[in-house]
N, C-alpha and C. Protein backbone atom coordinates (compact mmCIF):
# COMPACT_ATOMS: atom_id res chain seq x y z
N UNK A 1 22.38 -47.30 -82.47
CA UNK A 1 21.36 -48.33 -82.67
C UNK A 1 21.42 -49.35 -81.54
N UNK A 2 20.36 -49.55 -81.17
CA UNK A 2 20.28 -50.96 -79.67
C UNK A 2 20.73 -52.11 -80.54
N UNK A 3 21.15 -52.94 -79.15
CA UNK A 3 21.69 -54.40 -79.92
C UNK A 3 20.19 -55.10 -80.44
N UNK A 4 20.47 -55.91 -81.21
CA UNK A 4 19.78 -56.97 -81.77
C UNK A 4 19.81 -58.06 -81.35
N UNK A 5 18.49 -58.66 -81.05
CA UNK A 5 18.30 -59.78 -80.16
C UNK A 5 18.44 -60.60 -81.27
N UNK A 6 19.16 -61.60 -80.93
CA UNK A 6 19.23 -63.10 -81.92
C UNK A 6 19.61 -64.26 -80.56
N UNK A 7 17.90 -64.79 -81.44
CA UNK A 7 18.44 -66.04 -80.62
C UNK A 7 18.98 -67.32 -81.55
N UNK A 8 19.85 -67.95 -81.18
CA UNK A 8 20.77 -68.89 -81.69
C UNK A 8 20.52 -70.58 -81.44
N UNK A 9 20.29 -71.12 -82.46
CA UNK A 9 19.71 -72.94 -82.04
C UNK A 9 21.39 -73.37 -82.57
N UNK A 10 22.03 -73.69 -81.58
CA UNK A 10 23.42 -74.83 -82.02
C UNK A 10 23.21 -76.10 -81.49
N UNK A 11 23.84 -76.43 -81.88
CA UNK A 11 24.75 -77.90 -81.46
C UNK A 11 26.45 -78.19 -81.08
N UNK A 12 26.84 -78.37 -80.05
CA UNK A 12 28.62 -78.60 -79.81
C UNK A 12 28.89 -79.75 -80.62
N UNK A 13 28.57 -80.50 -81.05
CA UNK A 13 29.23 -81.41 -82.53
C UNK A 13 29.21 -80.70 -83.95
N UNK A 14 28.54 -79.44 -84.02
CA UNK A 14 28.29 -78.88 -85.25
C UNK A 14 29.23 -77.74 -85.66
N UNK A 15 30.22 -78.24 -86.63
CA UNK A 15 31.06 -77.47 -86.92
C UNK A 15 30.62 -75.67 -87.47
N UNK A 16 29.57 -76.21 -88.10
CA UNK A 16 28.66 -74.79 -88.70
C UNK A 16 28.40 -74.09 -87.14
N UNK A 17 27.86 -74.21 -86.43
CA UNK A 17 27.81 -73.80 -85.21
C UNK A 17 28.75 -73.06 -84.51
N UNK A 18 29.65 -74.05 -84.28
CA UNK A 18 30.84 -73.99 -83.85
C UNK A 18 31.88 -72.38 -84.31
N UNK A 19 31.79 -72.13 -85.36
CA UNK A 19 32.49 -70.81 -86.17
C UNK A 19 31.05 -69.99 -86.32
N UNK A 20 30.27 -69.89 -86.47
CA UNK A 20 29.03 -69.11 -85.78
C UNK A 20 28.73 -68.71 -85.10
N UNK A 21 28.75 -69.38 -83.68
CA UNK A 21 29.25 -68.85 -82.39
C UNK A 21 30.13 -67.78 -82.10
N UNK A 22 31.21 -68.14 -82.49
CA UNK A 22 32.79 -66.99 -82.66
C UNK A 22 32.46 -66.22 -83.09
N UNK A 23 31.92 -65.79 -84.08
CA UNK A 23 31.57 -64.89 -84.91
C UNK A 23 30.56 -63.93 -84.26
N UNK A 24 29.70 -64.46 -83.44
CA UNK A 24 28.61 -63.87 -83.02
C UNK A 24 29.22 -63.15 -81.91
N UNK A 25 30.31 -63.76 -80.89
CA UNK A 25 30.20 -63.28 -80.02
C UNK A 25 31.86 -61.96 -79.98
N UNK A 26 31.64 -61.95 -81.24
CA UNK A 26 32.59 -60.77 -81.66
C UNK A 26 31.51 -59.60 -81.78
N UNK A 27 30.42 -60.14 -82.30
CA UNK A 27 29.44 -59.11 -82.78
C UNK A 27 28.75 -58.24 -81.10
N UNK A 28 28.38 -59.41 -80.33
CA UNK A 28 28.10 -59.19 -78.78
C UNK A 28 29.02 -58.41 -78.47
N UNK A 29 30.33 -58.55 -78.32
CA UNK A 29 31.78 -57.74 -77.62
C UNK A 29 31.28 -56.23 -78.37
N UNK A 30 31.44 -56.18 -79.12
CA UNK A 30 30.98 -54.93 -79.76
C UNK A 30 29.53 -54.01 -79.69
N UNK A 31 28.70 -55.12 -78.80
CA UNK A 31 27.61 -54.24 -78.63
C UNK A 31 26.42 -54.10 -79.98
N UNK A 32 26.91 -54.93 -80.86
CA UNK A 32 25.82 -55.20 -81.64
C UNK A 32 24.63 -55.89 -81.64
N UNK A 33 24.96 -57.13 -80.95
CA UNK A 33 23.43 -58.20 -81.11
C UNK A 33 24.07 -58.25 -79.58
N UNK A 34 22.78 -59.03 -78.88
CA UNK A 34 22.33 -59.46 -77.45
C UNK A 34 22.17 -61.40 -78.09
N UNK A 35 22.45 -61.99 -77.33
CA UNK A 35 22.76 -63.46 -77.35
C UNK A 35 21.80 -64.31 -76.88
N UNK A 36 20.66 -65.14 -77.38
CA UNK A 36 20.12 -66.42 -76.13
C UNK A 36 20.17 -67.28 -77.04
N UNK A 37 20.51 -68.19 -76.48
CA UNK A 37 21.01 -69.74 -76.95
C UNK A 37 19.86 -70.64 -76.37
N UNK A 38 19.50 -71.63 -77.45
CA UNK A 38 18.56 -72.54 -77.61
C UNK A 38 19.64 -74.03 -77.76
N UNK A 39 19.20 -74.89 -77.06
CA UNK A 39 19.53 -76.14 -77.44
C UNK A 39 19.13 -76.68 -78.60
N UNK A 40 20.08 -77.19 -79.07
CA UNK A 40 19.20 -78.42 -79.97
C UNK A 40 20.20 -79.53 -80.93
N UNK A 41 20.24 -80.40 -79.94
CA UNK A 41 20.85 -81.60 -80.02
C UNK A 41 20.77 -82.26 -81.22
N UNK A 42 22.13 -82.40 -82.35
CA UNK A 42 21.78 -83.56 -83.50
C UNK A 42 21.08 -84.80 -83.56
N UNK A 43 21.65 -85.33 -82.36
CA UNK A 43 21.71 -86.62 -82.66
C UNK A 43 20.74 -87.05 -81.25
N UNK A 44 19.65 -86.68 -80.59
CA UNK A 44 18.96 -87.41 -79.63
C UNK A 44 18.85 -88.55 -79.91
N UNK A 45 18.91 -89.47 -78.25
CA UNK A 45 18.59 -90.64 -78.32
C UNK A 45 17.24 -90.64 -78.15
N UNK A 46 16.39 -91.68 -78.95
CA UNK A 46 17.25 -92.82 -79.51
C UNK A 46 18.02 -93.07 -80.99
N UNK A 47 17.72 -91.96 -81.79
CA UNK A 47 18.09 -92.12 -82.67
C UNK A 47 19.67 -92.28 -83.25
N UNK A 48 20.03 -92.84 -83.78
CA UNK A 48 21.49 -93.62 -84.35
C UNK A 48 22.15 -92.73 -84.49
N UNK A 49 23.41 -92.68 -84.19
CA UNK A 49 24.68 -91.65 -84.02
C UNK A 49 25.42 -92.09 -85.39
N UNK A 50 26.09 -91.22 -86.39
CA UNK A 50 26.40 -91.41 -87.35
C UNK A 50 28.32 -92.67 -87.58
N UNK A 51 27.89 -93.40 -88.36
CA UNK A 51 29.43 -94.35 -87.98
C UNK A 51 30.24 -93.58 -87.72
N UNK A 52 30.55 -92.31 -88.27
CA UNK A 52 31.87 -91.92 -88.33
C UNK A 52 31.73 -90.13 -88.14
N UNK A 53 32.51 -89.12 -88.36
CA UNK A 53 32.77 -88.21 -88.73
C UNK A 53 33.08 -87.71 -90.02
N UNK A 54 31.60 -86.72 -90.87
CA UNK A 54 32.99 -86.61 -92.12
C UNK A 54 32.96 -84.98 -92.09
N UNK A 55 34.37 -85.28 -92.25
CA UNK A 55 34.97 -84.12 -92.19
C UNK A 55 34.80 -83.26 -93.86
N UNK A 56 34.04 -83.30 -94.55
CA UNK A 56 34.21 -82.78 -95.56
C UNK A 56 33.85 -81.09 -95.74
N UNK A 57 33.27 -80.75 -94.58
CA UNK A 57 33.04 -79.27 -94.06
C UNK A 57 34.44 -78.73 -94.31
N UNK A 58 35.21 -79.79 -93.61
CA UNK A 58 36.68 -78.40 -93.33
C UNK A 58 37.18 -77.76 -94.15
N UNK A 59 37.19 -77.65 -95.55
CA UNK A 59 37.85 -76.97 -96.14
C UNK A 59 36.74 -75.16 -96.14
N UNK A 60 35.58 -75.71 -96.44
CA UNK A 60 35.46 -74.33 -96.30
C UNK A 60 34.76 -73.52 -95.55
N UNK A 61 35.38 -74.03 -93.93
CA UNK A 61 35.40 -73.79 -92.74
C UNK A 61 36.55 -73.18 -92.05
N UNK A 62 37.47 -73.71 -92.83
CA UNK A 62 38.77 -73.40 -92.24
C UNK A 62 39.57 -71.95 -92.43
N UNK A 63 38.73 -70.96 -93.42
CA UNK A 63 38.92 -69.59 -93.99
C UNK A 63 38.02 -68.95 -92.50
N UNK A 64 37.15 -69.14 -92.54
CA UNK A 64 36.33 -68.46 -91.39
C UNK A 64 36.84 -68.70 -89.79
N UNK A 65 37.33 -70.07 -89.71
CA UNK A 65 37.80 -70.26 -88.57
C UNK A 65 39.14 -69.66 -88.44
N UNK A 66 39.79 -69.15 -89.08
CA UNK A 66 41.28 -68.67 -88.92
C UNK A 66 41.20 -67.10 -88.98
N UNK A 67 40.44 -66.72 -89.36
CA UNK A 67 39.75 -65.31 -89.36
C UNK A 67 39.08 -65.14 -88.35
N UNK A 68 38.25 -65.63 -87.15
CA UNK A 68 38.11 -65.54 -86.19
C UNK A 68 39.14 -65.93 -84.94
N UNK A 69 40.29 -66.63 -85.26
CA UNK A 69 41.57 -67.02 -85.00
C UNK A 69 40.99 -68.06 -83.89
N UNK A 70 40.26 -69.08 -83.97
CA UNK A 70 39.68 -70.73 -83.27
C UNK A 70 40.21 -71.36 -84.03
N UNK A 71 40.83 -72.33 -83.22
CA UNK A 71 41.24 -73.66 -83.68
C UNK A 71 40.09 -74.67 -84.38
N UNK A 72 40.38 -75.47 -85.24
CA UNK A 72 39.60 -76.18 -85.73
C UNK A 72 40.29 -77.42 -86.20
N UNK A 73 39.98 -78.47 -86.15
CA UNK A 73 40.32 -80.27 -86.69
C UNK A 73 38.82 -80.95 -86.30
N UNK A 74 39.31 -81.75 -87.22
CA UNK A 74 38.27 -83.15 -87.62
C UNK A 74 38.33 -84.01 -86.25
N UNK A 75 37.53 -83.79 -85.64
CA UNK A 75 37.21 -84.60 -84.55
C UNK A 75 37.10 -86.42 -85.01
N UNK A 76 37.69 -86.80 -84.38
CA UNK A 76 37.36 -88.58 -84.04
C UNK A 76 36.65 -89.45 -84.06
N UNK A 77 35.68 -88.41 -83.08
CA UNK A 77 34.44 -89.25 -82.18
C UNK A 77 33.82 -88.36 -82.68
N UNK A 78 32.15 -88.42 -82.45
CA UNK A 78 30.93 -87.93 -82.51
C UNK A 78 29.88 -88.90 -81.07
N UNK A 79 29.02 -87.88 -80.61
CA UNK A 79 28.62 -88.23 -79.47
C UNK A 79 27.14 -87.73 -79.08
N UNK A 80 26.62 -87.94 -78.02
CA UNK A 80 25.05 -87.07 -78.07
C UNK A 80 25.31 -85.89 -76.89
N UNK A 81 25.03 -84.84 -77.29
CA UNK A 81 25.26 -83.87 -76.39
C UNK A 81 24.18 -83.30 -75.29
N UNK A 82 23.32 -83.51 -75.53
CA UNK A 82 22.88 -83.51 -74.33
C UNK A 82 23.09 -83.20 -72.60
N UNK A 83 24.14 -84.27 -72.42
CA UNK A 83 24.77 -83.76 -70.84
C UNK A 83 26.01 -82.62 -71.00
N UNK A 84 26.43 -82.60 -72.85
CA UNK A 84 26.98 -80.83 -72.49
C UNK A 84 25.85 -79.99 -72.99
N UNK A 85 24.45 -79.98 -73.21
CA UNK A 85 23.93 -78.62 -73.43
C UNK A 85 23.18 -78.45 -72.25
N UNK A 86 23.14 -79.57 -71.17
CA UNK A 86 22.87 -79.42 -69.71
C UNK A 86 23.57 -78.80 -68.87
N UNK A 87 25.02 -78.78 -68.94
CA UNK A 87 25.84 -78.52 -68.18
C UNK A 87 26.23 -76.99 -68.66
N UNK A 88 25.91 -76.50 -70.38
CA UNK A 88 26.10 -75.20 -70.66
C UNK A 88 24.71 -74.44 -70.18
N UNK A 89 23.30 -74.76 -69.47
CA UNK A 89 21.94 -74.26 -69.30
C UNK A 89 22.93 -74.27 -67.78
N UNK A 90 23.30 -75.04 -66.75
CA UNK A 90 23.67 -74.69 -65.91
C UNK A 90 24.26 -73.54 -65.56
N UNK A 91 25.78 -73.63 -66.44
CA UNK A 91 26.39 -72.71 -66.21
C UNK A 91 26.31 -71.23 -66.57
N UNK A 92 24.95 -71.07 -67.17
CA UNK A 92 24.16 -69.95 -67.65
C UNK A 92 23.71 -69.49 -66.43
N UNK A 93 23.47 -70.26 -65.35
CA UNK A 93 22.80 -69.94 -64.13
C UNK A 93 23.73 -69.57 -63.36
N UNK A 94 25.17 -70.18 -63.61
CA UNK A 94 25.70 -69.42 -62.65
C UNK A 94 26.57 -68.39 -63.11
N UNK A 95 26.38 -67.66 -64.45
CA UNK A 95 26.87 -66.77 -65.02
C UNK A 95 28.30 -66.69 -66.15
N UNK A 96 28.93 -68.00 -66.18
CA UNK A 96 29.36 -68.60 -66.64
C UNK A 96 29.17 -69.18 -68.24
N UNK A 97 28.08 -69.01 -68.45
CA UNK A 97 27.88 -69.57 -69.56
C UNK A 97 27.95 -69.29 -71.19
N UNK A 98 28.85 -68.65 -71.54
CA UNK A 98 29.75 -67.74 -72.60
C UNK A 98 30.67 -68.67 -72.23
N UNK A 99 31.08 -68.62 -71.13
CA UNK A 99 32.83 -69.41 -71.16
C UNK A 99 32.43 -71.37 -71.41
N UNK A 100 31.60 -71.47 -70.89
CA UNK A 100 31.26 -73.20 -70.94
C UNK A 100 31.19 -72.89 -72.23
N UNK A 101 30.19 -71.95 -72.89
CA UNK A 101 29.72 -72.31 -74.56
C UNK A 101 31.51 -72.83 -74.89
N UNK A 102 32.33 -72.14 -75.14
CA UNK A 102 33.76 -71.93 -75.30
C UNK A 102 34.12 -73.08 -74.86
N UNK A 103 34.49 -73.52 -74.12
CA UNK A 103 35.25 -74.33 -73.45
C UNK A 103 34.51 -75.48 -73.73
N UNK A 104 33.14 -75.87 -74.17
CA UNK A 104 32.58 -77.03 -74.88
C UNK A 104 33.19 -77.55 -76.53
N UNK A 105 33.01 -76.37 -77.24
CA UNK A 105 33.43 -76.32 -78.53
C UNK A 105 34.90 -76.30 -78.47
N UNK A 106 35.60 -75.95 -77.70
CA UNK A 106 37.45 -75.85 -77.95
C UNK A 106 37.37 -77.36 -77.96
N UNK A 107 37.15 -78.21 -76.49
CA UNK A 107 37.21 -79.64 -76.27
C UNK A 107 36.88 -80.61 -77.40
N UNK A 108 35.90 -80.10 -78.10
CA UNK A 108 35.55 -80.86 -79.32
C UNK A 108 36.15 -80.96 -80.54
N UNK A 109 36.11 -79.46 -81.16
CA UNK A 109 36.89 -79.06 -82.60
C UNK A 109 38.76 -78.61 -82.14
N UNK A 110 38.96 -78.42 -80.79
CA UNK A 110 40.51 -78.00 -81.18
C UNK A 110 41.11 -79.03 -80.41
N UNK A 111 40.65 -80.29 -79.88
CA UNK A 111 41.43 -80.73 -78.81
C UNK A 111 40.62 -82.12 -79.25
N UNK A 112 39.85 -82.80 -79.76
CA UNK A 112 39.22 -83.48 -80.21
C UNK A 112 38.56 -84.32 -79.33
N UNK A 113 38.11 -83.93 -77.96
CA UNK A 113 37.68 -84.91 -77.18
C UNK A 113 36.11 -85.01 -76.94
N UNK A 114 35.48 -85.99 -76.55
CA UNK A 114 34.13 -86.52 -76.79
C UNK A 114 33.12 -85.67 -76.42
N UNK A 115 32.94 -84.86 -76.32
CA UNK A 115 32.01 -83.64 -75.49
C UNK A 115 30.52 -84.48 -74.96
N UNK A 116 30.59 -85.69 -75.15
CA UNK A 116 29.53 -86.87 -75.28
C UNK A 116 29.40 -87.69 -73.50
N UNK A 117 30.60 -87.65 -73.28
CA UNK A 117 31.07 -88.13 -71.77
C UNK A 117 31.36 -87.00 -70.89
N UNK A 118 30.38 -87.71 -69.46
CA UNK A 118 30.39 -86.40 -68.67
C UNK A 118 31.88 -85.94 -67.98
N UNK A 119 32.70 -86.71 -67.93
CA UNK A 119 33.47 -86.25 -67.21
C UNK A 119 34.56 -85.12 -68.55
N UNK A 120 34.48 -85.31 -69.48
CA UNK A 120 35.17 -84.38 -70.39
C UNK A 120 33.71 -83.28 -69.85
N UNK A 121 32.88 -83.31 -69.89
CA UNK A 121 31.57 -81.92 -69.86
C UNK A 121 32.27 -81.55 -68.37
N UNK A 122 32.54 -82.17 -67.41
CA UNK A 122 32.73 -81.88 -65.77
C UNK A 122 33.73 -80.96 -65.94
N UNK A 123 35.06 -82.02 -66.49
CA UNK A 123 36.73 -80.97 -66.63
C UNK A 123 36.64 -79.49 -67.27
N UNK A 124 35.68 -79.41 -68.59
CA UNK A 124 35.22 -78.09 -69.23
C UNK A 124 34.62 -77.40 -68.16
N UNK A 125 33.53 -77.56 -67.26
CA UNK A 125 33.08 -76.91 -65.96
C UNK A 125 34.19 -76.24 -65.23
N UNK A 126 34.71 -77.34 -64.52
CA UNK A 126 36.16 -76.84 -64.12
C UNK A 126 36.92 -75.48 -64.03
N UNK A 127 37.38 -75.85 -65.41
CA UNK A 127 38.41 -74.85 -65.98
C UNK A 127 37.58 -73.87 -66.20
N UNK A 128 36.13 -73.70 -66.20
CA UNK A 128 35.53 -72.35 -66.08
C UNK A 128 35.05 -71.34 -64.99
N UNK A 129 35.33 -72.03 -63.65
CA UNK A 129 35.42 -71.88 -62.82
C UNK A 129 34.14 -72.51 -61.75
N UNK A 130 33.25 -73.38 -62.58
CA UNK A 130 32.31 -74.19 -61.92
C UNK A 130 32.84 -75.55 -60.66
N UNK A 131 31.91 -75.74 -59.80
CA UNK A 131 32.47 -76.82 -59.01
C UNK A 131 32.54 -77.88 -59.60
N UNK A 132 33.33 -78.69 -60.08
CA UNK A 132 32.69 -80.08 -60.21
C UNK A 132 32.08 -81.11 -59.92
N UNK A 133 32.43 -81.36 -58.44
CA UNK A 133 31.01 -81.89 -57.70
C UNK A 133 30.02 -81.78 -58.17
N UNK A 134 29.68 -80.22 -58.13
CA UNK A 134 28.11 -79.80 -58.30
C UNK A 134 28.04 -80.29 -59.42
N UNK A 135 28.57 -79.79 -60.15
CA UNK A 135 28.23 -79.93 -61.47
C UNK A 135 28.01 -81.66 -61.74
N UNK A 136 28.69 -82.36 -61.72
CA UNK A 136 28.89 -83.75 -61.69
C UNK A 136 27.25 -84.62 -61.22
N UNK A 137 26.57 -83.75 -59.93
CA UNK A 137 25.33 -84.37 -59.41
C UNK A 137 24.73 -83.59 -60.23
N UNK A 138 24.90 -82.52 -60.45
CA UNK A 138 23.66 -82.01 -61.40
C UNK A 138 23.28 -82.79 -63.04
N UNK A 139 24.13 -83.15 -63.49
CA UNK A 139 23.67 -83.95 -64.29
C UNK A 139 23.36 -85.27 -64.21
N UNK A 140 24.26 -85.98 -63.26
CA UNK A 140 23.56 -87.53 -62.96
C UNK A 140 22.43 -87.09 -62.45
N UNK A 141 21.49 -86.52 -61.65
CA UNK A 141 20.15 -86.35 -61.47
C UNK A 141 19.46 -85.56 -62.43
N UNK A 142 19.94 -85.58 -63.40
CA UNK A 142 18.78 -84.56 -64.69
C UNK A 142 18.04 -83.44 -64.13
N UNK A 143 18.98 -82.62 -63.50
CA UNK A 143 17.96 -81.65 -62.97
C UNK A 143 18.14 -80.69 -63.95
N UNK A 144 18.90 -80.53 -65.37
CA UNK A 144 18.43 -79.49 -66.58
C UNK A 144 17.72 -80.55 -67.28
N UNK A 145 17.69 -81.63 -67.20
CA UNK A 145 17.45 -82.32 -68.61
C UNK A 145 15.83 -82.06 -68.87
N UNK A 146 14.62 -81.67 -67.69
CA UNK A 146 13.39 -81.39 -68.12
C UNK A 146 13.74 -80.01 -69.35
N UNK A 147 14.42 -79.20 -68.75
CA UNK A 147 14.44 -77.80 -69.28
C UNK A 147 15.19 -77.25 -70.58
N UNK A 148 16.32 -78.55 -71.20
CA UNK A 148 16.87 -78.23 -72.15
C UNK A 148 16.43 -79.17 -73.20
N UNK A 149 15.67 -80.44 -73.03
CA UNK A 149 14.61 -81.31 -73.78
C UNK A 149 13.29 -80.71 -73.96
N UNK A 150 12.95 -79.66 -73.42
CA UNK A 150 11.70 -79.14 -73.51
C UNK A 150 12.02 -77.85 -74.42
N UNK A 151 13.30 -77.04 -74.27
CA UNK A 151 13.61 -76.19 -75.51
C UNK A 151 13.88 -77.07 -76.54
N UNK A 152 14.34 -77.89 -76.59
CA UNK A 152 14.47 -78.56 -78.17
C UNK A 152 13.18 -78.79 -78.82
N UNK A 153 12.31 -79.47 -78.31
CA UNK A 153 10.96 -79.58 -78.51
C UNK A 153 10.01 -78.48 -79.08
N UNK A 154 10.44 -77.73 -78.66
CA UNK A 154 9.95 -76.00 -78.83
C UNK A 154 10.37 -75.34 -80.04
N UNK A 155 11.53 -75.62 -80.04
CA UNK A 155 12.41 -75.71 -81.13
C UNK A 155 11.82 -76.23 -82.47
N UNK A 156 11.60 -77.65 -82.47
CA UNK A 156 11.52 -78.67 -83.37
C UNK A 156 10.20 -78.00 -83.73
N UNK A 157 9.32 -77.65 -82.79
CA UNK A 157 7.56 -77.31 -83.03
C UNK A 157 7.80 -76.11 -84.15
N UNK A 158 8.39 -75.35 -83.95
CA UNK A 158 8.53 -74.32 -84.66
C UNK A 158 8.91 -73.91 -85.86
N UNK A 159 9.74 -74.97 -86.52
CA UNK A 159 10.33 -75.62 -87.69
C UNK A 159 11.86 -75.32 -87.74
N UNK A 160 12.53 -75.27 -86.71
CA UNK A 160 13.82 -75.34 -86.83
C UNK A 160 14.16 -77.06 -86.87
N UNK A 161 15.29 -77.32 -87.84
CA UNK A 161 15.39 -78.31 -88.48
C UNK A 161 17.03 -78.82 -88.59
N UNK A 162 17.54 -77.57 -88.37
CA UNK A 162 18.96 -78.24 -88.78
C UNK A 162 20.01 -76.65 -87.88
N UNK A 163 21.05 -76.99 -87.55
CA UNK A 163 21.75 -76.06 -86.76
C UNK A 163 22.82 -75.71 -88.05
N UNK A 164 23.39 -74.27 -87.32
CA UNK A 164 22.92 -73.27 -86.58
C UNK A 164 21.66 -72.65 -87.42
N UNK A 165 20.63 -72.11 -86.66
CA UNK A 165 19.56 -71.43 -87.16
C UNK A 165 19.67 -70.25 -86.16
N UNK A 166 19.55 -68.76 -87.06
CA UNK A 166 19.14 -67.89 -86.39
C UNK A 166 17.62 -67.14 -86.55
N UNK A 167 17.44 -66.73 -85.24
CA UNK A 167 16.08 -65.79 -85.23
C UNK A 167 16.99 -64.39 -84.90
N UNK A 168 16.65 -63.73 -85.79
CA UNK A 168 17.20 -62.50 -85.63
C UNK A 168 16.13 -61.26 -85.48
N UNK A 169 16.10 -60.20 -84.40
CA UNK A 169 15.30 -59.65 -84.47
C UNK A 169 13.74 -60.01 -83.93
N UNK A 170 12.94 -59.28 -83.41
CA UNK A 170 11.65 -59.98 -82.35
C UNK A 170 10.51 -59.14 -83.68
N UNK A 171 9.45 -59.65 -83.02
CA UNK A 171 8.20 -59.24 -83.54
C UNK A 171 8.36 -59.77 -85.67
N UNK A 172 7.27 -58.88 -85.85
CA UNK A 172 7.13 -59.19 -87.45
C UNK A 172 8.36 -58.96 -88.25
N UNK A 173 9.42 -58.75 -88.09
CA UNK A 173 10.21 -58.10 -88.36
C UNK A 173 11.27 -58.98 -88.27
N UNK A 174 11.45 -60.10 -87.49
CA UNK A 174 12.55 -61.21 -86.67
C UNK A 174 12.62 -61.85 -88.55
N UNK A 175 13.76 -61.91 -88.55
CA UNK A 175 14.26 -63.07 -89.35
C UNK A 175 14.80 -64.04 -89.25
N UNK A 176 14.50 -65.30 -90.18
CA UNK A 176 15.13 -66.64 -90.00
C UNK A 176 16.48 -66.55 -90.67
N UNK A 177 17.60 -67.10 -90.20
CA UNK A 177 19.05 -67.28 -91.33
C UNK A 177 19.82 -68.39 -90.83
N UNK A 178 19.80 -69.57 -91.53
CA UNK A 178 20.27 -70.77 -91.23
C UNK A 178 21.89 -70.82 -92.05
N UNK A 179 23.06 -71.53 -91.18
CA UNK A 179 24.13 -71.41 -91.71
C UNK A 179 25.31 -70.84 -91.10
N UNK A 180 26.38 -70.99 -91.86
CA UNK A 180 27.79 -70.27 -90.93
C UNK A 180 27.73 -69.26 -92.40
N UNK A 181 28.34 -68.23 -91.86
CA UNK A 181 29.08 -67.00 -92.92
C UNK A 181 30.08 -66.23 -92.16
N UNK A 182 31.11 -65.93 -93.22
CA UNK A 182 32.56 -64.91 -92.41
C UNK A 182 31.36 -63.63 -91.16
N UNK A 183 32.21 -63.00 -90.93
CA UNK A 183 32.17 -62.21 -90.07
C UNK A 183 31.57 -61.27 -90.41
N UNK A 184 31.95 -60.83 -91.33
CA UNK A 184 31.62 -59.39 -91.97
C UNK A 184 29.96 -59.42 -93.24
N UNK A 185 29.65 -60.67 -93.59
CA UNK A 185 28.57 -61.21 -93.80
C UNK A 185 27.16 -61.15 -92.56
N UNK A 186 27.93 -61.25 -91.39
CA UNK A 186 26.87 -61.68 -90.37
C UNK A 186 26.60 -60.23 -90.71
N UNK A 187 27.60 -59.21 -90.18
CA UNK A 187 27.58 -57.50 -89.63
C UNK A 187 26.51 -57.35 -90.64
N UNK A 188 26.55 -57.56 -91.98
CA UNK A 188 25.96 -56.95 -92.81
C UNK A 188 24.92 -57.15 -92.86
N UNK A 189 23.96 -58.15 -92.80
CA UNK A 189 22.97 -58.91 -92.77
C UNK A 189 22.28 -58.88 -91.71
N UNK A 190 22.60 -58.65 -90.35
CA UNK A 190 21.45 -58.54 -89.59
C UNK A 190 21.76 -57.23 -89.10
N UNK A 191 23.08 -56.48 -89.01
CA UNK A 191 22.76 -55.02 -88.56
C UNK A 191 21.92 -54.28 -89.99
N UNK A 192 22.27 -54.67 -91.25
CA UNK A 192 21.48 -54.11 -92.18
C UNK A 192 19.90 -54.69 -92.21
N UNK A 193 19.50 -55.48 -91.37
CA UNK A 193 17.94 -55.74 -91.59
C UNK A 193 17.44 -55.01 -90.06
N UNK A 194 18.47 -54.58 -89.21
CA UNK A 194 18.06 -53.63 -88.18
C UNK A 194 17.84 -52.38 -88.61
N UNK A 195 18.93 -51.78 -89.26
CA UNK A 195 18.97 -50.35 -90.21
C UNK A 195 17.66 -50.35 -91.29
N UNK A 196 17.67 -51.71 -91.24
CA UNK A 196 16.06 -51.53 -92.67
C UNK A 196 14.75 -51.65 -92.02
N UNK A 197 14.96 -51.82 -90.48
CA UNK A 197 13.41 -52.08 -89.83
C UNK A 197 13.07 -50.60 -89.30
N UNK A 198 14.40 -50.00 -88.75
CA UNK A 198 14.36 -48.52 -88.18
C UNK A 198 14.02 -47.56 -89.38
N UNK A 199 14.34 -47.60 -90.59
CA UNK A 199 14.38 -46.88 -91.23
C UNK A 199 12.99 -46.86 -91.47
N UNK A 200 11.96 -48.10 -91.68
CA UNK A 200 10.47 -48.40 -92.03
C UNK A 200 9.91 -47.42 -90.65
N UNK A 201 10.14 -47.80 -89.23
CA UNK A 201 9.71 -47.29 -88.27
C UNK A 201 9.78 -45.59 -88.35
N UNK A 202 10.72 -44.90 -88.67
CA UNK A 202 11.13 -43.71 -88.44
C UNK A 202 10.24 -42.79 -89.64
């Protein structure tokens, strides 16, 4: 069976996301689904960033995250991401961008740092093998910010509303599935609505 296109709306502050991701890209390693990632920022400015963090997700987050074997804690801070879903559209360009996704979300949920400030988004570049320089002018001059504010928008038009949301599957046939689920939930659910579209076709 060909992979299955799913495209994916996250957020790097979104813990649901966050173990969704992992999950997915176990499913990719394996040759099941094909991957495109959509921005879409919680918290745009201008709107108000929440006082605090609540952590009340983690408990039953923390079965799925240890089963995909990612670290996970209650982050600190909360922040607007933006200059990291700029810096992950970059590093998509330069091929890189699987490892930024990664190296955005570790910084946040296993290491607890602001993913909100560019120079934590720069050091994640870095260590993925991006320049930092570059990287560093590329976001003080917003040269993604037309292109990853204009997918959110696109996004929002469409009625995606809350992360992670998947589109699974193209044409009449694509399904919506909003949410985190174990691993073996995902397999079942969208390779079985592939097996149920082929089977209609055949």
């Amino acid at each position: 069976m060909a992979a299955v296109a799913v495209v994916v709306f996250s957020d790097f502050t979104c813990p649901f996301s966050y173990v969704t991701e992992a999950a997915l890209r176990r499913m990719e390693d394996a040759g099941e689904i094909r991957i495109t990632h959509v921005p879409f920022e919680l918290y745009p400015a201008p709107a108000p960033l929440p006082a605090g963090v609540e952590g009340g997700w983690e408990p039953a987050l923390r079965p799925l995250a240890e089963e995909l074997g990612i670290a996970l804690r209650v982050p600190g801070v909360i922040g607007r991401t933006r200059k990291a879903h700029e810096a992950a559209a970059f590093a998509e360009q330069r091929g890189v961008g699987r490892a930024m996704r990664e190296a955005l979300f570790a910084a946040y949920f296993a290491e607890g740092r602001d993913v909100g400030r560019i120079d934590v988004v720069v050091e994640a570049g870095r260590a993925v093998g991006l320049d930092p320089t570059e990287l560093k002018v590329v976001l003080d001059v917003d040269a993604m910010t037309a292109g990853v504010a204009g997918a959110q928008d696109a996004a929002r038009r469409a009625g995606v509303e809350s992360v992670p949301t998947l589109l699974a599957g193209t044409g009449g046939g694509a399904r919506v599935i909003v949410g985190a689920r174990p691993l073996a939930e995902w397999r079942a659910e969208i390779l079985g609505m592939a097996e149920q579209r082929k089977g209609l076709e055949d």
